[in-house]
PDB file of N, CA and C in Angstrom:
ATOM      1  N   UNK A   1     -47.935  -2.145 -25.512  1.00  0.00           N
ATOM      2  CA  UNK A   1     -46.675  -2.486 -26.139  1.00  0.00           C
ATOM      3  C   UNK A   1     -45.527  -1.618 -25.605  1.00  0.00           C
ATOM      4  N   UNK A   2     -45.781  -0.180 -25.284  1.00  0.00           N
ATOM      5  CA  UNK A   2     -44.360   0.519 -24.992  1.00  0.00           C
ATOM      6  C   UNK A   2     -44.376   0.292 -23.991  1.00  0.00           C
ATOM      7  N   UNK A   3     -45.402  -0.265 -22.839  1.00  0.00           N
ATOM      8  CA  UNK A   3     -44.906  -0.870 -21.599  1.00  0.00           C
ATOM      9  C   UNK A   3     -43.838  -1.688 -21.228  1.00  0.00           C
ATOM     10  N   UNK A   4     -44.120  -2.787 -22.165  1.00  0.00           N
ATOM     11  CA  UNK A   4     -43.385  -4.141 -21.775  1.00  0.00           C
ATOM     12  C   UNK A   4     -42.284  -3.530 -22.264  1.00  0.00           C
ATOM     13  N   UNK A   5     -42.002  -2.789 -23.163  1.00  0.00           N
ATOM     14  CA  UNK A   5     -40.659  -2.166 -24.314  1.00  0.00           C
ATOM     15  C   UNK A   5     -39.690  -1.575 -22.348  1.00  0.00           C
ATOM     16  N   UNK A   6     -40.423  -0.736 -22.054  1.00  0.00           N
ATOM     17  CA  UNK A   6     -40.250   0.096 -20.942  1.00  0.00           C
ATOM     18  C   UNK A   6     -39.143  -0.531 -19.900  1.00  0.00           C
ATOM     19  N   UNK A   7     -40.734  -2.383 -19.564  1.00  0.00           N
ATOM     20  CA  UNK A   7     -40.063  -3.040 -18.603  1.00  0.00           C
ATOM     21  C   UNK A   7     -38.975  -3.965 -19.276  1.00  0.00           C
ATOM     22  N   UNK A   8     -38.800  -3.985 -20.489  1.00  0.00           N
ATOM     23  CA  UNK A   8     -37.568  -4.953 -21.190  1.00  0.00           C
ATOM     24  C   UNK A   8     -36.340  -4.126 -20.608  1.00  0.00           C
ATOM     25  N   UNK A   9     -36.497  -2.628 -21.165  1.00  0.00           N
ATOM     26  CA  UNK A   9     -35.456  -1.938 -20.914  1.00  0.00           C
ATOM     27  C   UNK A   9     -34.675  -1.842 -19.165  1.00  0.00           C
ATOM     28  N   UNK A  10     -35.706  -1.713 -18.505  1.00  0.00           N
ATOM     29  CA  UNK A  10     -35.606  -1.517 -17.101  1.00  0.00           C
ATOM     30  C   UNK A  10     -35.037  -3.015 -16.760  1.00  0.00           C
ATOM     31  N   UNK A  11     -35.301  -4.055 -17.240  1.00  0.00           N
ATOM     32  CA  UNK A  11     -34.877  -5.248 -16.465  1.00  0.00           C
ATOM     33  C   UNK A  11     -33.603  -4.834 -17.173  1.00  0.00           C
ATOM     34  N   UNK A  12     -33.388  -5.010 -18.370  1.00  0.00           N
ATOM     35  CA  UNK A  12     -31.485  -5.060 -18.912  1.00  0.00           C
ATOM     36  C   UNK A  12     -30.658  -4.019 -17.961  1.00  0.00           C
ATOM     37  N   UNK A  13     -31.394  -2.794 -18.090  1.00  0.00           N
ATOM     38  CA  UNK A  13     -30.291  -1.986 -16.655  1.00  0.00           C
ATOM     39  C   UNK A  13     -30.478  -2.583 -15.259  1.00  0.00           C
ATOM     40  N   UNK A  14     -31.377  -3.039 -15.219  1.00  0.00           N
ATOM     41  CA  UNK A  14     -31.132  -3.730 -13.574  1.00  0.00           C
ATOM     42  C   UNK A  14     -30.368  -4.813 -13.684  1.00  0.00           C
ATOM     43  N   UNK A  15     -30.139  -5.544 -14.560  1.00  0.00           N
ATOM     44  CA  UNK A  15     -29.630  -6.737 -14.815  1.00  0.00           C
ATOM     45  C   UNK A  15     -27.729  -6.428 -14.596  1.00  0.00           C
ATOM     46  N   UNK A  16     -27.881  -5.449 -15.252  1.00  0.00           N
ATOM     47  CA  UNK A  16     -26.867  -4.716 -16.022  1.00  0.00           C
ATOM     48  C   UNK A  16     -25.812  -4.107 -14.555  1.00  0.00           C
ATOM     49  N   UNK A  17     -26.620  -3.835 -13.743  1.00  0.00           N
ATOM     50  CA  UNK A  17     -26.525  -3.062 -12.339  1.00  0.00           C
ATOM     51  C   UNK A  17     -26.042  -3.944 -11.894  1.00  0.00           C
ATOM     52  N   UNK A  18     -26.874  -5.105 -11.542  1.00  0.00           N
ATOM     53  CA  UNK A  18     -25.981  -5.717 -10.694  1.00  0.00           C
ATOM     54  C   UNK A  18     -25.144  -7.074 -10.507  1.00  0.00           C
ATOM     55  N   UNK A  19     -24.980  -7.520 -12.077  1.00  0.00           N
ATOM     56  CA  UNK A  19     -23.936  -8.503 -12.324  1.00  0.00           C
ATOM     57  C   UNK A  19     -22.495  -7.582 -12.768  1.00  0.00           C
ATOM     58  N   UNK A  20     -23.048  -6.779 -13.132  1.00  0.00           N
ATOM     59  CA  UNK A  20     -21.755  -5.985 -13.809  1.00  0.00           C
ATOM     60  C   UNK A  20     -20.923  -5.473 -12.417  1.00  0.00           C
ATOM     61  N   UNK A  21     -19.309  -6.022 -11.851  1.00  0.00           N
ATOM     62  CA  UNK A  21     -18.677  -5.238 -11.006  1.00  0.00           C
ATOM     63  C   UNK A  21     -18.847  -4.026 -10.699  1.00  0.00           C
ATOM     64  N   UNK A  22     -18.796  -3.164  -9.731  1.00  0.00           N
ATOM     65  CA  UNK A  22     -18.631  -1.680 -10.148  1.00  0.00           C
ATOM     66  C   UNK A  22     -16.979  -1.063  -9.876  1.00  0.00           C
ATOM     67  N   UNK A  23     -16.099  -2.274  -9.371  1.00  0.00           N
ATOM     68  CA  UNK A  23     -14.760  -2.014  -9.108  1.00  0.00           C
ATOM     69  C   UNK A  23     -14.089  -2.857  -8.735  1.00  0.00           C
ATOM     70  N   UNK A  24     -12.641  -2.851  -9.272  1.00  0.00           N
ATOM     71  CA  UNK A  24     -12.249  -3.926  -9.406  1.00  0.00           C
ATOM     72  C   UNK A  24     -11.454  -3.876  -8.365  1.00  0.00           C
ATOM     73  N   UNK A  25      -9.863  -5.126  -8.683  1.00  0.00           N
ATOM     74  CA  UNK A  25      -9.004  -5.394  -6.962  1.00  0.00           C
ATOM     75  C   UNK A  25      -8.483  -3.878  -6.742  1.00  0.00           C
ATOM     76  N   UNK A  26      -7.971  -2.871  -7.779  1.00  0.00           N
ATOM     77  CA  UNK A  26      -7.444  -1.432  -7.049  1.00  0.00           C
ATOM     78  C   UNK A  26      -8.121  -0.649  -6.120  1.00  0.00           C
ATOM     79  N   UNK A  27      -9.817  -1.001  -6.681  1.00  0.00           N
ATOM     80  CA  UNK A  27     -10.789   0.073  -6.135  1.00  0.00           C
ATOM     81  C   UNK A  27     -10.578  -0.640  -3.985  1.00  0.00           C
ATOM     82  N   UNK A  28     -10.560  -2.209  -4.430  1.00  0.00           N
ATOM     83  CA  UNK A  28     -10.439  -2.982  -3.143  1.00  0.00           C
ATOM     84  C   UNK A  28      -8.981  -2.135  -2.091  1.00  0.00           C
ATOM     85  N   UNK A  29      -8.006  -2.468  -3.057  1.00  0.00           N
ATOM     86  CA  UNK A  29      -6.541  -2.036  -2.750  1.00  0.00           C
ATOM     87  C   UNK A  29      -6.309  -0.639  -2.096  1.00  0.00           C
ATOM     88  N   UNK A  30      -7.244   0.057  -2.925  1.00  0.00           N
ATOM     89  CA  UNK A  30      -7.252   1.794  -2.519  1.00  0.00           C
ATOM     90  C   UNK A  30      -8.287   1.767  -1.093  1.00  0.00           C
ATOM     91  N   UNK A  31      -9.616   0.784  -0.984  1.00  0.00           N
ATOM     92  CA  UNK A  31      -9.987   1.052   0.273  1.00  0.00           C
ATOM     93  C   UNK A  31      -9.390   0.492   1.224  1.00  0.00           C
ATOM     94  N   UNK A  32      -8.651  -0.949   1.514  1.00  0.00           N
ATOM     95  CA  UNK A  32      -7.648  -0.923   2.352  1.00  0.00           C
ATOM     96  C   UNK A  32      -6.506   0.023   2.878  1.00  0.00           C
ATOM     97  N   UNK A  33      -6.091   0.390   1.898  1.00  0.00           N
ATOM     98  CA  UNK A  33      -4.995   1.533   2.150  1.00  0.00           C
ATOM     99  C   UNK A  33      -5.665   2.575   2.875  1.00  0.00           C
ATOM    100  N   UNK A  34      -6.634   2.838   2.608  1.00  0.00           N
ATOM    101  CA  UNK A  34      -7.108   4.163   3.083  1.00  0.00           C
ATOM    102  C   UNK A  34      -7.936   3.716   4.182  1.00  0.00           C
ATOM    103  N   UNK A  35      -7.945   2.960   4.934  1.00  0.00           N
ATOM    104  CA  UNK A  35      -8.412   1.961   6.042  1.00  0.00           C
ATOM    105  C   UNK A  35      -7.115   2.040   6.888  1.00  0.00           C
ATOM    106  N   UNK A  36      -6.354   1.689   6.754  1.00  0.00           N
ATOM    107  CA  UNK A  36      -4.721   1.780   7.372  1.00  0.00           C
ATOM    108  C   UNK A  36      -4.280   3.283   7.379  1.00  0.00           C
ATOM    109  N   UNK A  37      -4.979   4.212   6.325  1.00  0.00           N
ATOM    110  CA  UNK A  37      -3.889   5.378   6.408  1.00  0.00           C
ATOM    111  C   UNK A  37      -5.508   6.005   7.875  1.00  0.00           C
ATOM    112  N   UNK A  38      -6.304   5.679   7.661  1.00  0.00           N
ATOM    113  CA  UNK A  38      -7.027   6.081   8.592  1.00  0.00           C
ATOM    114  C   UNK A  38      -7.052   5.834   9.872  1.00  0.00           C
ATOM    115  N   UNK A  39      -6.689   4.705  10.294  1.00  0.00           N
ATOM    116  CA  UNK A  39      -6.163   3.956  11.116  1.00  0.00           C
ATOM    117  C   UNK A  39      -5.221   4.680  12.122  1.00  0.00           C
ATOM    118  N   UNK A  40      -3.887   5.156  11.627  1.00  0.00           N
ATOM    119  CA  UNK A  40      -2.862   6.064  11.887  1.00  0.00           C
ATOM    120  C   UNK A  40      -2.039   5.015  13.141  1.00  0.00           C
ATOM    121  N   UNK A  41      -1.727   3.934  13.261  1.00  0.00           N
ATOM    122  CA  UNK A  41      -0.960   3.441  14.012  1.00  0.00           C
ATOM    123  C   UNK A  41       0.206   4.082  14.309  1.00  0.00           C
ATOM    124  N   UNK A  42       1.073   4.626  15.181  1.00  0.00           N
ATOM    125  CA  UNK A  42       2.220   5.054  15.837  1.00  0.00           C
ATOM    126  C   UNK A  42       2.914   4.096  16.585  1.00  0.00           C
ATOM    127  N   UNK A  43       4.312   4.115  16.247  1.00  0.00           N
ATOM    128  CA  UNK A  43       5.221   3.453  16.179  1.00  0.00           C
ATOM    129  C   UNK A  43       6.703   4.385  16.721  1.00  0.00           C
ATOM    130  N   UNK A  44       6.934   3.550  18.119  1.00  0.00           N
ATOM    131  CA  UNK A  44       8.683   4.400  18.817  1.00  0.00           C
ATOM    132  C   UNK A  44       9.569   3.784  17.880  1.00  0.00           C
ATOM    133  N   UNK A  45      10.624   4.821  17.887  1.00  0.00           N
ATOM    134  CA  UNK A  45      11.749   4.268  17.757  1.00  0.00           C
ATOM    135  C   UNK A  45      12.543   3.031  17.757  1.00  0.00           C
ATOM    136  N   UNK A  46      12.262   2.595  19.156  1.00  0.00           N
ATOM    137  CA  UNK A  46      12.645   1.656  19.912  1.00  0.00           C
ATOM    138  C   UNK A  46      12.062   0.326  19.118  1.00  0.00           C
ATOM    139  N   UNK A  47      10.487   0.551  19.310  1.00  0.00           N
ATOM    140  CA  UNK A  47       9.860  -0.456  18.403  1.00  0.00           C
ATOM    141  C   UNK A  47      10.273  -1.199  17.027  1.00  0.00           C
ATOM    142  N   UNK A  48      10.448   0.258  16.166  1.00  0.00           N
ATOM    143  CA  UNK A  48      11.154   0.008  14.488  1.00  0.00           C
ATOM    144  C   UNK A  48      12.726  -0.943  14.730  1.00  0.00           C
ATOM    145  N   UNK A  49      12.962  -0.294  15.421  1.00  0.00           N
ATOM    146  CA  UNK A  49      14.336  -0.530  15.683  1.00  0.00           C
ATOM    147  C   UNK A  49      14.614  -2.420  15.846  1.00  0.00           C
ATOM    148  N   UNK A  50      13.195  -3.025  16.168  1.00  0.00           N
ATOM    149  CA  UNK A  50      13.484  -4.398  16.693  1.00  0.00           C
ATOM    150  C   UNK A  50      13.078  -5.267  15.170  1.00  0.00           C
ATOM    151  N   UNK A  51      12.685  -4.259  14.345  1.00  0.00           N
ATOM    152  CA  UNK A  51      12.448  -5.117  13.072  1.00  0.00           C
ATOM    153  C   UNK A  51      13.595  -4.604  12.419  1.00  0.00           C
ATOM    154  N   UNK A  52      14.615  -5.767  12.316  1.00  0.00           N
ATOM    155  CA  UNK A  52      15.560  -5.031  11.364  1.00  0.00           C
ATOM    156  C   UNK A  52      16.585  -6.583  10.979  1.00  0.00           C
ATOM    157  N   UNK A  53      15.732  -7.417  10.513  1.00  0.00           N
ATOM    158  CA  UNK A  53      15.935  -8.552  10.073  1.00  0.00           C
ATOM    159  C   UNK A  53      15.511  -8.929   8.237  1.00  0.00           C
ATOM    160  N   UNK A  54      15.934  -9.735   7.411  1.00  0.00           N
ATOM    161  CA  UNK A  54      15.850  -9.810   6.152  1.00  0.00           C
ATOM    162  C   UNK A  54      13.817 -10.327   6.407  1.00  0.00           C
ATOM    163  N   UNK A  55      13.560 -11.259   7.498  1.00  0.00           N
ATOM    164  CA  UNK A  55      12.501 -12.131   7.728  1.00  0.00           C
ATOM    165  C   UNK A  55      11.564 -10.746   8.803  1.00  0.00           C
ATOM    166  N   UNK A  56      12.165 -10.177   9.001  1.00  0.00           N
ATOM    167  CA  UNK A  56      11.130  -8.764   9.761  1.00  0.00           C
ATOM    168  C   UNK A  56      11.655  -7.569   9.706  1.00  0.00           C
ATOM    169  N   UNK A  57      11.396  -7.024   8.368  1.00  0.00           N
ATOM    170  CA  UNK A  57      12.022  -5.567   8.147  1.00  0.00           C
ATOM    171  C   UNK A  57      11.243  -4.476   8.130  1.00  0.00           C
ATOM    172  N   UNK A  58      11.579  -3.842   8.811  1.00  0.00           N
ATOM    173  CA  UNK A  58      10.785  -1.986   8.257  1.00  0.00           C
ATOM    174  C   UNK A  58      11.489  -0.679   8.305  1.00  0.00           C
ATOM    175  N   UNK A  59      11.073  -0.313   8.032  1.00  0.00           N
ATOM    176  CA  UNK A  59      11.984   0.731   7.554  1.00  0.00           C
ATOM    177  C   UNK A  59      11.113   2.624   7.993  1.00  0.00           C
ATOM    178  N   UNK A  60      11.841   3.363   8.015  1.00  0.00           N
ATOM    179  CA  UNK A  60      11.567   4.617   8.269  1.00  0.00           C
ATOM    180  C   UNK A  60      11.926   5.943   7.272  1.00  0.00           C
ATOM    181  N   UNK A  61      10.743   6.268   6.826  1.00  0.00           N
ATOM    182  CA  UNK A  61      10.620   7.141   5.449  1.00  0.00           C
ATOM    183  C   UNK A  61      10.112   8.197   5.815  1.00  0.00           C
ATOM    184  N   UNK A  62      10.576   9.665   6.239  1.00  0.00           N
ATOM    185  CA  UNK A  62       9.984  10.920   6.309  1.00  0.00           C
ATOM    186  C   UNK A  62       9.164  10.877   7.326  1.00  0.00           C
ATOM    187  N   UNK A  63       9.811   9.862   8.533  1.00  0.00           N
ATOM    188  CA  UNK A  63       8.646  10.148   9.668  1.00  0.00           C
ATOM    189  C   UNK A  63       7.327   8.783   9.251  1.00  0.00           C
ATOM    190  N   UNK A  64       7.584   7.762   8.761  1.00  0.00           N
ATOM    191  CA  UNK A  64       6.324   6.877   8.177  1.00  0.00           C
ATOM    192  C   UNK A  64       7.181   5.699   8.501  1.00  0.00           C
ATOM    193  N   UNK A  65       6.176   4.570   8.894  1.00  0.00           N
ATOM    194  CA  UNK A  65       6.985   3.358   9.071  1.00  0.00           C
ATOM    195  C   UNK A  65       5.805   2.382   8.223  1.00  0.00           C
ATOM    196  N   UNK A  66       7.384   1.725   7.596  1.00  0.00           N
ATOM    197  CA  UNK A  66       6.537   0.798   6.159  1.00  0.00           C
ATOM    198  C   UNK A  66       7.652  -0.414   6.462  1.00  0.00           C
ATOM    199  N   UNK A  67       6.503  -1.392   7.214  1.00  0.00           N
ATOM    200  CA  UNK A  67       6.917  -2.939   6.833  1.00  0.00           C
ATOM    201  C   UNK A  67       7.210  -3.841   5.270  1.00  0.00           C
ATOM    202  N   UNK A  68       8.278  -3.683   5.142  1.00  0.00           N
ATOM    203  CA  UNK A  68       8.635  -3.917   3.836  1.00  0.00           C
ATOM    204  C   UNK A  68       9.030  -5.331   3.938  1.00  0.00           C
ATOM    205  N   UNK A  69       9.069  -6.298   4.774  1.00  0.00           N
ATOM    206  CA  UNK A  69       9.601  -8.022   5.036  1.00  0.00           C
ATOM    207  C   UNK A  69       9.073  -8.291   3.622  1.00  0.00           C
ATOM    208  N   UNK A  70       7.555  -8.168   3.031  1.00  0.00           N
ATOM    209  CA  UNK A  70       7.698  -9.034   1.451  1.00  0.00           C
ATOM    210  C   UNK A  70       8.000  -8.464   0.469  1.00  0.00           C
ATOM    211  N   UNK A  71       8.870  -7.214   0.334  1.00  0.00           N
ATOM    212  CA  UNK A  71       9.557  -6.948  -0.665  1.00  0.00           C
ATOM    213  C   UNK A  71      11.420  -7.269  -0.706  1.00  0.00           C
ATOM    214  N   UNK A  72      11.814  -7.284   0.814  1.00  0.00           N
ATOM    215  CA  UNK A  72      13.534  -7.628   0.504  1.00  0.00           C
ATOM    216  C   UNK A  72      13.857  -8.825  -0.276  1.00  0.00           C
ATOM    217  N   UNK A  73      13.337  -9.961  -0.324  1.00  0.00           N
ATOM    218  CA  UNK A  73      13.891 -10.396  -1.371  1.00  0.00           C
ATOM    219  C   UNK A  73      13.314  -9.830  -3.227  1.00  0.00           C
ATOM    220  N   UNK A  74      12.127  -9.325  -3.697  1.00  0.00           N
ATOM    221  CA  UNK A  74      12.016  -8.724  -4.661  1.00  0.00           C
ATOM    222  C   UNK A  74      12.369  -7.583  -4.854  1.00  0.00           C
ATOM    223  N   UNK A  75      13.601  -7.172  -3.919  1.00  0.00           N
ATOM    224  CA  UNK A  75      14.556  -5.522  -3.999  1.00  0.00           C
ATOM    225  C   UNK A  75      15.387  -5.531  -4.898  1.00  0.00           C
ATOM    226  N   UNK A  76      14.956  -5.314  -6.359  1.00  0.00           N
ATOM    227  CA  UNK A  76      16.277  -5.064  -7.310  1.00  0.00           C
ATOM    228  C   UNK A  76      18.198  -4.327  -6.705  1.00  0.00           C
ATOM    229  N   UNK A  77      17.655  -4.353  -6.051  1.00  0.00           N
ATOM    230  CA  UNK A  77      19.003  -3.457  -4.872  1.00  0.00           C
ATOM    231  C   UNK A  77      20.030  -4.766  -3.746  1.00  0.00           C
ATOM    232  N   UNK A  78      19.372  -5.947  -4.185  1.00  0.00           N
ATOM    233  CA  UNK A  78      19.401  -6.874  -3.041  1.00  0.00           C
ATOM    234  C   UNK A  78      19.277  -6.401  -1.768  1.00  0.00           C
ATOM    235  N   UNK A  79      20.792  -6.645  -1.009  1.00  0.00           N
ATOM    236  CA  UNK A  79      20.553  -6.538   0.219  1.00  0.00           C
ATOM    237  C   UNK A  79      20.969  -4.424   1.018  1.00  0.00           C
ATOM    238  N   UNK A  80      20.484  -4.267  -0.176  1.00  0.00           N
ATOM    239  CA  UNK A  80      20.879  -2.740   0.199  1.00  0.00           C
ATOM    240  C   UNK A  80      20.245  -2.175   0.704  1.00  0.00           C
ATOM    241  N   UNK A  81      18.787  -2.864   0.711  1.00  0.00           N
ATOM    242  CA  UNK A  81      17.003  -2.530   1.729  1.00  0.00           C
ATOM    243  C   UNK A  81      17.616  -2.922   3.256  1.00  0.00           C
ATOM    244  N   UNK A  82      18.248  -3.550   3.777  1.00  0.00           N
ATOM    245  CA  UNK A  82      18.546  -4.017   4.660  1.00  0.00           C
ATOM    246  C   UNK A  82      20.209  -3.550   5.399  1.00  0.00           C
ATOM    247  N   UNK A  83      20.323  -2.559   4.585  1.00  0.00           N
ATOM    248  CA  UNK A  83      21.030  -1.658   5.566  1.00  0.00           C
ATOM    249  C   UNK A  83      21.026  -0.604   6.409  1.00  0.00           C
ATOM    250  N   UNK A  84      19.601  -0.364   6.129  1.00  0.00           N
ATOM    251  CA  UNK A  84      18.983   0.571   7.691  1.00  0.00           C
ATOM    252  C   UNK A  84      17.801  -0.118   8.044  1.00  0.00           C
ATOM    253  N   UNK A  85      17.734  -1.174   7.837  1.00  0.00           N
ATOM    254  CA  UNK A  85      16.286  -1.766   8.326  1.00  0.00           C
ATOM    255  C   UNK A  85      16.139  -1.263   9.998  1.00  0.00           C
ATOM    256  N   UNK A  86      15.419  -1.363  10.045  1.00  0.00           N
ATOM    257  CA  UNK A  86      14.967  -1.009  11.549  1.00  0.00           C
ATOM    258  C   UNK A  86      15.226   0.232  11.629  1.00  0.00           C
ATOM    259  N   UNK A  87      15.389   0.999  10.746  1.00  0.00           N
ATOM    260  CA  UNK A  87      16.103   2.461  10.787  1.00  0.00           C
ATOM    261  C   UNK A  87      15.743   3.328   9.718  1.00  0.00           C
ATOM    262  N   UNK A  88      15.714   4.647   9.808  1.00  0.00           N
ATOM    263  CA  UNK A  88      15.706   5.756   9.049  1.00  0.00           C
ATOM    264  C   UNK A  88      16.238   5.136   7.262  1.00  0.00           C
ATOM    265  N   UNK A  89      15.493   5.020   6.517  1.00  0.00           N
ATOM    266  CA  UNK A  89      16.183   5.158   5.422  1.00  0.00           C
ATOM    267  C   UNK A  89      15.525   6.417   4.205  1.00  0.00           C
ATOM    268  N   UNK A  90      15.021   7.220   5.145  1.00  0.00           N
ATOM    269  CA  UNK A  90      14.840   8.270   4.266  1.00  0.00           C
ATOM    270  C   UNK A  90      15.649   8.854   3.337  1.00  0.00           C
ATOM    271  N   UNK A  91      16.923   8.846   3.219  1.00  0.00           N
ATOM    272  CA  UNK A  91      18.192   9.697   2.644  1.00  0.00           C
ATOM    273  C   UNK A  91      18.247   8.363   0.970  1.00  0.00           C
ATOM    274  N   UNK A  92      18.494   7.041   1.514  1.00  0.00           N
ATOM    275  CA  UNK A  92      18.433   5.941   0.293  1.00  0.00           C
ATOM    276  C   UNK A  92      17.462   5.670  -0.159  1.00  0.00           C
ATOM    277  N   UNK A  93      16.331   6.065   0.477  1.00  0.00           N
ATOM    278  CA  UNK A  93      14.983   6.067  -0.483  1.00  0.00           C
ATOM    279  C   UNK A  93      14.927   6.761  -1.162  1.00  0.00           C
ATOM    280  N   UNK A  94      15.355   8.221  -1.563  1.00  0.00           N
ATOM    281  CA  UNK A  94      15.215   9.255  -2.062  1.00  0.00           C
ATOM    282  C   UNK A  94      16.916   9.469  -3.066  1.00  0.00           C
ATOM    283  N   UNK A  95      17.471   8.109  -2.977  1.00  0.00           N
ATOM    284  CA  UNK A  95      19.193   8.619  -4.005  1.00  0.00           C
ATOM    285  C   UNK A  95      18.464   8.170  -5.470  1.00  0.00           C
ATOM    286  N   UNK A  96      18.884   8.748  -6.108  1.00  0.00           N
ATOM    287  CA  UNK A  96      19.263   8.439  -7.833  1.00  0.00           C
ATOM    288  C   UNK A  96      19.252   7.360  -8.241  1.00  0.00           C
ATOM    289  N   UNK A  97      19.308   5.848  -7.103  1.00  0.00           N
ATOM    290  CA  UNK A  97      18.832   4.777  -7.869  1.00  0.00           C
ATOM    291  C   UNK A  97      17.417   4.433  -7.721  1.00  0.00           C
ATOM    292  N   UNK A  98      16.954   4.689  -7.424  1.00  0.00           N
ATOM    293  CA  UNK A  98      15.457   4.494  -7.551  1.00  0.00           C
ATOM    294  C   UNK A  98      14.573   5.593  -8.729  1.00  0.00           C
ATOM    295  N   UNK A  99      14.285   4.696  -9.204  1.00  0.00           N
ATOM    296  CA  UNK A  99      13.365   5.403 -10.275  1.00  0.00           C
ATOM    297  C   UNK A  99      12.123   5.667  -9.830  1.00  0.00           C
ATOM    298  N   UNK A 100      11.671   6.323 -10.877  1.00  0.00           N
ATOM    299  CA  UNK A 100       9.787   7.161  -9.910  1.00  0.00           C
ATOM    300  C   UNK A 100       8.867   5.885  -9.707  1.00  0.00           C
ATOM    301  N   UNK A 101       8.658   4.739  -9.904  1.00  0.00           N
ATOM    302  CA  UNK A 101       7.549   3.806  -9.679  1.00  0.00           C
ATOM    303  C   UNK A 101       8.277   3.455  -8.388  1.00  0.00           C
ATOM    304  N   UNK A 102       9.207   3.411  -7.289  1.00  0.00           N
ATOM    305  CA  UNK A 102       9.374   3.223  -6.372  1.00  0.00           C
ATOM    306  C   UNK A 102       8.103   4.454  -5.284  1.00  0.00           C
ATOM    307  N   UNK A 103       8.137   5.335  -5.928  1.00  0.00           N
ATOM    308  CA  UNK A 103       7.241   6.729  -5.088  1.00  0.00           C
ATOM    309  C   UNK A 103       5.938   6.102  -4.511  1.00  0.00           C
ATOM    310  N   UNK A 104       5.142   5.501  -5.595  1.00  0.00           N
ATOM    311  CA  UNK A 104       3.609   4.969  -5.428  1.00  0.00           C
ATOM    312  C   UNK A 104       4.003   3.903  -5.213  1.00  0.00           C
ATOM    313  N   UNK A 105       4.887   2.983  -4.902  1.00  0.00           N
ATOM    314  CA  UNK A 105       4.542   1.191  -4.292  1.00  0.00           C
ATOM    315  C   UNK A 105       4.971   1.471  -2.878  1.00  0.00           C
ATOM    316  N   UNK A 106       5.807   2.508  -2.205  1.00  0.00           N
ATOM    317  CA  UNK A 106       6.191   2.452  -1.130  1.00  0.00           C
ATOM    318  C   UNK A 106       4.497   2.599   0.131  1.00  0.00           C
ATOM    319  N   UNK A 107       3.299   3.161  -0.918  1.00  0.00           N
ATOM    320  CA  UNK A 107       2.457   3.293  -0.029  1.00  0.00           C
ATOM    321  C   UNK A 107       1.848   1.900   0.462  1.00  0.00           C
ATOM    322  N   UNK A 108       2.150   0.971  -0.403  1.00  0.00           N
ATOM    323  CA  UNK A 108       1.424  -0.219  -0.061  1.00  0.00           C
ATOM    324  C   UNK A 108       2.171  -1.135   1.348  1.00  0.00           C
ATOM    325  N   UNK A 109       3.475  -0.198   1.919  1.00  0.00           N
ATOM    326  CA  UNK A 109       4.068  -1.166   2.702  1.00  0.00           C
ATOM    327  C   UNK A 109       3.539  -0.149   3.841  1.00  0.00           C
ATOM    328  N   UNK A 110       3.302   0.812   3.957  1.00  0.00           N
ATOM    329  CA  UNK A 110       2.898   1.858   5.110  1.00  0.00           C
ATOM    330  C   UNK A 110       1.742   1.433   6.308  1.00  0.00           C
ATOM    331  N   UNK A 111       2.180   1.311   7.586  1.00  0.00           N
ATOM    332  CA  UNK A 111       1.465   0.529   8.308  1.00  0.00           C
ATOM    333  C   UNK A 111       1.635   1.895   9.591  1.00  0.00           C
ATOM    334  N   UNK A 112       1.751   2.830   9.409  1.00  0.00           N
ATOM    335  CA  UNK A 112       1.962   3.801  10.813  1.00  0.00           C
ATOM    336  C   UNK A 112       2.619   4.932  10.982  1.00  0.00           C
ATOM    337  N   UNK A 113       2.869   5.785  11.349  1.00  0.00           N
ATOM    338  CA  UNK A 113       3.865   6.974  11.593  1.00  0.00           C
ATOM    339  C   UNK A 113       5.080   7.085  13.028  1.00  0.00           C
ATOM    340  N   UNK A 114       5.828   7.535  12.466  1.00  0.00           N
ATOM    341  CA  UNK A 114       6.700   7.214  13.456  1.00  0.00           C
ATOM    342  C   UNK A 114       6.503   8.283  15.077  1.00  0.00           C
ATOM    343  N   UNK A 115       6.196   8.144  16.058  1.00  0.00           N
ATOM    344  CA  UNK A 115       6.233   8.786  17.192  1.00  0.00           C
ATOM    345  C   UNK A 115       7.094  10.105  17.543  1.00  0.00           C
ATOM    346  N   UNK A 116       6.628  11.221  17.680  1.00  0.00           N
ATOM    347  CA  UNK A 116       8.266  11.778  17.896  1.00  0.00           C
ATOM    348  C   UNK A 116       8.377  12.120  19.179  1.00  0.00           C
TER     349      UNK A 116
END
């Protein structure tokens, strides 16, 4: 009898193991990112410089280049993302209108570092 009790128990945790997720889309989200930040693509000047369209934008943050094309139109700022596109906007990333949840979404546009 405490056998089968044993193997009842053992099947519900195996059961348990492996229908149950062990992580959900962030755990997914965080290993991509960290797939790309591993990655380390480098990026000239010259290069950034040719995306600087509302339809191909990126932008330059502390030496980091983050393709941001699917956020300019969801830029509470409108077209104010798109006044250094292709360019340095380290100085307007960092003014007084941006509140702190701008800090952690900027990693999701990060595709490389800039060359020096």
């Amino acid at each position: 009898m405490e056998i089968a009790i044993i193997a009842l128990i053992l099947a519900v945790l195996l059961g348990a193991f492996i229908l149950v997720p062990r992580h959900g889309k962030s755990a997914h989200k965080n290993k991509v990112k960290s797939t790309v930040a591993n990655s380390k693509a480098s990026y000239s000047k010259t290069e950034v410089m040719l995306h600087n369209k509302r339809t191909d934008c990126w932008i330059i943050i502390k030496d980091k280049v983050y393709d941001v094309t699917s956020y300019v139109e969801e830029h509470p700022g409108g077209d104010a993302i798109l006044a250094h596109a292709g360019d340095d906007s380290t100085e307007g990333f960092y003014g007084p209108q941006h509140a702190t949840r701008v800090f952690d979404m900027i990693d999701d546009f990060y595709i490389g570092d800039l060359q020096k």
